[in-house]
N, C-alpha and C. Protein backbone atom coordinates (compact mmCIF):
# COMPACT_ATOMS: atom_id res chain seq x y z
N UNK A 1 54.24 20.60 -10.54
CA UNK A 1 53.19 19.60 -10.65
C UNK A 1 53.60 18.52 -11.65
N UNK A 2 52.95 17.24 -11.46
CA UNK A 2 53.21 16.32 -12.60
C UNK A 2 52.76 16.31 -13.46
N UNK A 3 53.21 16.00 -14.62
CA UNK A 3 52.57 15.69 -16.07
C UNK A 3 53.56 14.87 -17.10
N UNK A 4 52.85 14.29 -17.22
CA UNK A 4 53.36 13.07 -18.54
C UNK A 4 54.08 14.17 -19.30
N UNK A 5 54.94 12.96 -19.81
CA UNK A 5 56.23 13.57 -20.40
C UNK A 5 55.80 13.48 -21.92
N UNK A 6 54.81 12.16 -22.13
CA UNK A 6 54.68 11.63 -23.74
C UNK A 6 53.22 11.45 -23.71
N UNK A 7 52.84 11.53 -24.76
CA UNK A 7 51.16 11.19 -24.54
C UNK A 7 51.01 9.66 -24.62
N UNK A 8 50.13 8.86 -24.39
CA UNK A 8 49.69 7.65 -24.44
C UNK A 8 49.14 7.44 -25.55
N UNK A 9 49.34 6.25 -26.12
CA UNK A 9 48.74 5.66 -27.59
C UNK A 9 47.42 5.42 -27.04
N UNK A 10 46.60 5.74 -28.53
CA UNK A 10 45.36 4.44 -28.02
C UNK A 10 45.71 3.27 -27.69
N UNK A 11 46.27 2.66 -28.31
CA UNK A 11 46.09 1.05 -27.95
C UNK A 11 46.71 1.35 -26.66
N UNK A 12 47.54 1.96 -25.99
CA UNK A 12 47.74 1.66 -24.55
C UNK A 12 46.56 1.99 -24.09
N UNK A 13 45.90 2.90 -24.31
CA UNK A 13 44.78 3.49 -23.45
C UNK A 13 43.98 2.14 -23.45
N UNK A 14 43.66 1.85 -25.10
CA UNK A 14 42.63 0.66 -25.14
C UNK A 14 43.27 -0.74 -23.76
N UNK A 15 44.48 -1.37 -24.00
CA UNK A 15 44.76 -2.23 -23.04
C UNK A 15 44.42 -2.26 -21.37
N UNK A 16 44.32 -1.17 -21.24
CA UNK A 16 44.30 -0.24 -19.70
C UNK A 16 43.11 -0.37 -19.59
N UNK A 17 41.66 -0.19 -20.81
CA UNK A 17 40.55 -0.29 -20.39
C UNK A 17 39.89 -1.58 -20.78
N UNK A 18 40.90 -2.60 -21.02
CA UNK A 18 40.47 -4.00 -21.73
C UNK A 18 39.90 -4.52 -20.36
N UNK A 19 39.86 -4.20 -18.75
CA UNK A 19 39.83 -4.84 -18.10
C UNK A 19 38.65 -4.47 -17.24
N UNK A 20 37.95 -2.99 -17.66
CA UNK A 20 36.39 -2.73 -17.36
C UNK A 20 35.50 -3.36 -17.96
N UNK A 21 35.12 -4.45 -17.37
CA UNK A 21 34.19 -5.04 -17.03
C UNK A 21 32.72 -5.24 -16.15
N UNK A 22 32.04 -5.48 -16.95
CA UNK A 22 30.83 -5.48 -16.13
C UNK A 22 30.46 -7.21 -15.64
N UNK A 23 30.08 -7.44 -14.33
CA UNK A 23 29.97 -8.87 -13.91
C UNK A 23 28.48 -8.91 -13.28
N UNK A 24 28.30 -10.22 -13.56
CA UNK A 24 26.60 -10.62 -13.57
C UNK A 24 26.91 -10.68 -11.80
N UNK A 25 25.69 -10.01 -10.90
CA UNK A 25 25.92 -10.70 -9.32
C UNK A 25 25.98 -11.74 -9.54
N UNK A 26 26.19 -12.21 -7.82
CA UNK A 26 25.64 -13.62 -7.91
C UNK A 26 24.54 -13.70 -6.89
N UNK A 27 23.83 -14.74 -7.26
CA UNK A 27 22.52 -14.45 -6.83
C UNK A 27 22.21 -16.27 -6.08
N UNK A 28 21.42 -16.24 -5.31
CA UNK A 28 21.10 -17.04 -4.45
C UNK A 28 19.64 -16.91 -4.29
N UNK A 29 19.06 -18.31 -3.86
CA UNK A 29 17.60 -18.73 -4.11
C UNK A 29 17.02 -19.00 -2.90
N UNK A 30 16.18 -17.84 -2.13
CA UNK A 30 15.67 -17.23 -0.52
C UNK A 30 15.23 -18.94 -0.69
N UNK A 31 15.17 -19.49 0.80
CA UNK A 31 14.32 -20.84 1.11
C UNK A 31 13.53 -21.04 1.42
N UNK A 32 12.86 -19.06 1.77
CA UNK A 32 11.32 -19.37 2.21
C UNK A 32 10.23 -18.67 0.74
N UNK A 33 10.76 -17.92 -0.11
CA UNK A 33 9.65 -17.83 -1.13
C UNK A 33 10.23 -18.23 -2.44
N UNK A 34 11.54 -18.94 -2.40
CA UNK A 34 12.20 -19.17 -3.77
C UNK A 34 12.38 -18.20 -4.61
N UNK A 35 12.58 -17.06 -4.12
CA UNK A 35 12.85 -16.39 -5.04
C UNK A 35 14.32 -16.17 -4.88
N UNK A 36 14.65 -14.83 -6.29
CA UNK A 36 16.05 -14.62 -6.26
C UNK A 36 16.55 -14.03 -5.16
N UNK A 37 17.81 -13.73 -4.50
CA UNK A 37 18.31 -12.76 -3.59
C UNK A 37 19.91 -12.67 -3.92
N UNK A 38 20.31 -11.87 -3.61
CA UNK A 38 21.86 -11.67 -3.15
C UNK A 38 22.16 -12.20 -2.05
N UNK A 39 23.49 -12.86 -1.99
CA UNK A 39 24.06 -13.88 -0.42
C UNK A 39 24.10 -12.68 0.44
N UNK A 40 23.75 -13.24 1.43
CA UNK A 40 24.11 -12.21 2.37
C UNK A 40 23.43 -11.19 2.56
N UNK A 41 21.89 -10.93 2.11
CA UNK A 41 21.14 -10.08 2.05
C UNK A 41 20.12 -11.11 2.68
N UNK A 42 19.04 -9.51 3.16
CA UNK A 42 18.08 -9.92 2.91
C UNK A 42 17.24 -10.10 2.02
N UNK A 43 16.03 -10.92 2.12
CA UNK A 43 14.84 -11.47 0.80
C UNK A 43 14.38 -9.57 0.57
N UNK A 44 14.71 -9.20 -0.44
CA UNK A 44 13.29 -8.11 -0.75
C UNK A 44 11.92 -8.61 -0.77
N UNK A 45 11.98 -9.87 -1.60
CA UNK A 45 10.29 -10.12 -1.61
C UNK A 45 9.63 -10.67 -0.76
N UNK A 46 10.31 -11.31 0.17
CA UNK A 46 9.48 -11.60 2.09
C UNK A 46 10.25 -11.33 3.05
N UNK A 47 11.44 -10.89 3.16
CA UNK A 47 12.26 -9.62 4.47
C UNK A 47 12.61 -11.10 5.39
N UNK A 48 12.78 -12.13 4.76
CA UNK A 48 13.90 -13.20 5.63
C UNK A 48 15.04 -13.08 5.13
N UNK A 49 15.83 -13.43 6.67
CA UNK A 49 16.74 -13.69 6.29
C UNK A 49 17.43 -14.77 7.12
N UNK A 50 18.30 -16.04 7.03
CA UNK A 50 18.30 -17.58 7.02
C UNK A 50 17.01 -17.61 8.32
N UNK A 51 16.38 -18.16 7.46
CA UNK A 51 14.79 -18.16 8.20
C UNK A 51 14.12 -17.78 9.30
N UNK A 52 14.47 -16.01 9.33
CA UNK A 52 13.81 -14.85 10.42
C UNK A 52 13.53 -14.26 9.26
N UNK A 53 12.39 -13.60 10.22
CA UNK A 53 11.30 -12.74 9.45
C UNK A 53 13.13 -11.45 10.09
N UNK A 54 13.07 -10.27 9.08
CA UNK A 54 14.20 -8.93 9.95
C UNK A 54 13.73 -7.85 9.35
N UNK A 55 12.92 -8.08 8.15
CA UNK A 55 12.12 -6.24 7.92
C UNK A 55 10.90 -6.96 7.12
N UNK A 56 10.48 -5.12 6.54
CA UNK A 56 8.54 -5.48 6.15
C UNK A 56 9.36 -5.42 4.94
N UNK A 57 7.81 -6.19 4.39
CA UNK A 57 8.31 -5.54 2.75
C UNK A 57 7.52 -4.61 2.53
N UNK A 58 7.42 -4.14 1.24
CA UNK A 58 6.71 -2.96 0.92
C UNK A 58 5.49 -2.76 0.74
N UNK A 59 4.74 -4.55 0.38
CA UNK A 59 3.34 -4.67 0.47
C UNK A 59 2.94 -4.81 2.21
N UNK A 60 3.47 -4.99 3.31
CA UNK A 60 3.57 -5.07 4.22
C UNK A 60 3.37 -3.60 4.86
N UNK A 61 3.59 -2.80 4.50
CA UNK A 61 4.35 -1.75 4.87
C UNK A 61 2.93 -0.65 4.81
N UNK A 62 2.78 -0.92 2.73
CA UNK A 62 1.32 -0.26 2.63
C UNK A 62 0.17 -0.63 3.41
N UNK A 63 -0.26 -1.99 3.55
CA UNK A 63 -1.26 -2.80 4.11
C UNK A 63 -1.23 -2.14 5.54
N UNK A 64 -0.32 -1.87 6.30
CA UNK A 64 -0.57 -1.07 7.51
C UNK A 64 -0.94 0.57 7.24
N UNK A 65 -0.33 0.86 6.56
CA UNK A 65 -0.81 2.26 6.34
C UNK A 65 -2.32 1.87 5.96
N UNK A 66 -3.07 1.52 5.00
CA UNK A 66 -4.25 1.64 4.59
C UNK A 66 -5.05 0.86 6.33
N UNK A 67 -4.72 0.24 6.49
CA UNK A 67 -5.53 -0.30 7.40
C UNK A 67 -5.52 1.54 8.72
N UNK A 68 -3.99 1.53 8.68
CA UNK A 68 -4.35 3.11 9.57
C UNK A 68 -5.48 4.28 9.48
N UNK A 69 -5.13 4.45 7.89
CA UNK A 69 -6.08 5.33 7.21
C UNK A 69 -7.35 4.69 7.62
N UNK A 70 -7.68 4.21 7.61
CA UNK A 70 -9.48 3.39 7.96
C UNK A 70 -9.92 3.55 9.11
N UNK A 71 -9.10 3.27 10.13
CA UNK A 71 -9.75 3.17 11.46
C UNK A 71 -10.01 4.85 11.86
């Protein structure tokens, strides 16, 4: 089996992990409720996507259930 011959310094270790990084998305502004979204997604907060309705949202979702429950 393999195994290192020498152990690694910190500072190598540190250099090796100089490059984990965390990156902000990027985010894009839906055109039908202005809100935020990810490209290429759909809206979470109104379920368009380039201006089709393609799922419910979640207030959508309840509002049919309660209306079920009633009748």
């Amino acid at each position: 089996m393999a195994n290192p011959k020498r152990r690694h310094s910190v500072s190598r270790r540190g250099k090796r992990r100089a490059n984990w990084k965390l990156h902000m998305p990027t985010l894009s502004i839906c055109p039908m409720c202005k809100e935020f979204k990810l490209p290429h997604f759909a809206c979470f907060n109104c379920g368009y996507y380039n201006e089709e309705k393609i799922m419910e949202t979640k207030k959508e979702i309840e509002e049919k259930r309660k209306r079920k429950g009633k009748s």
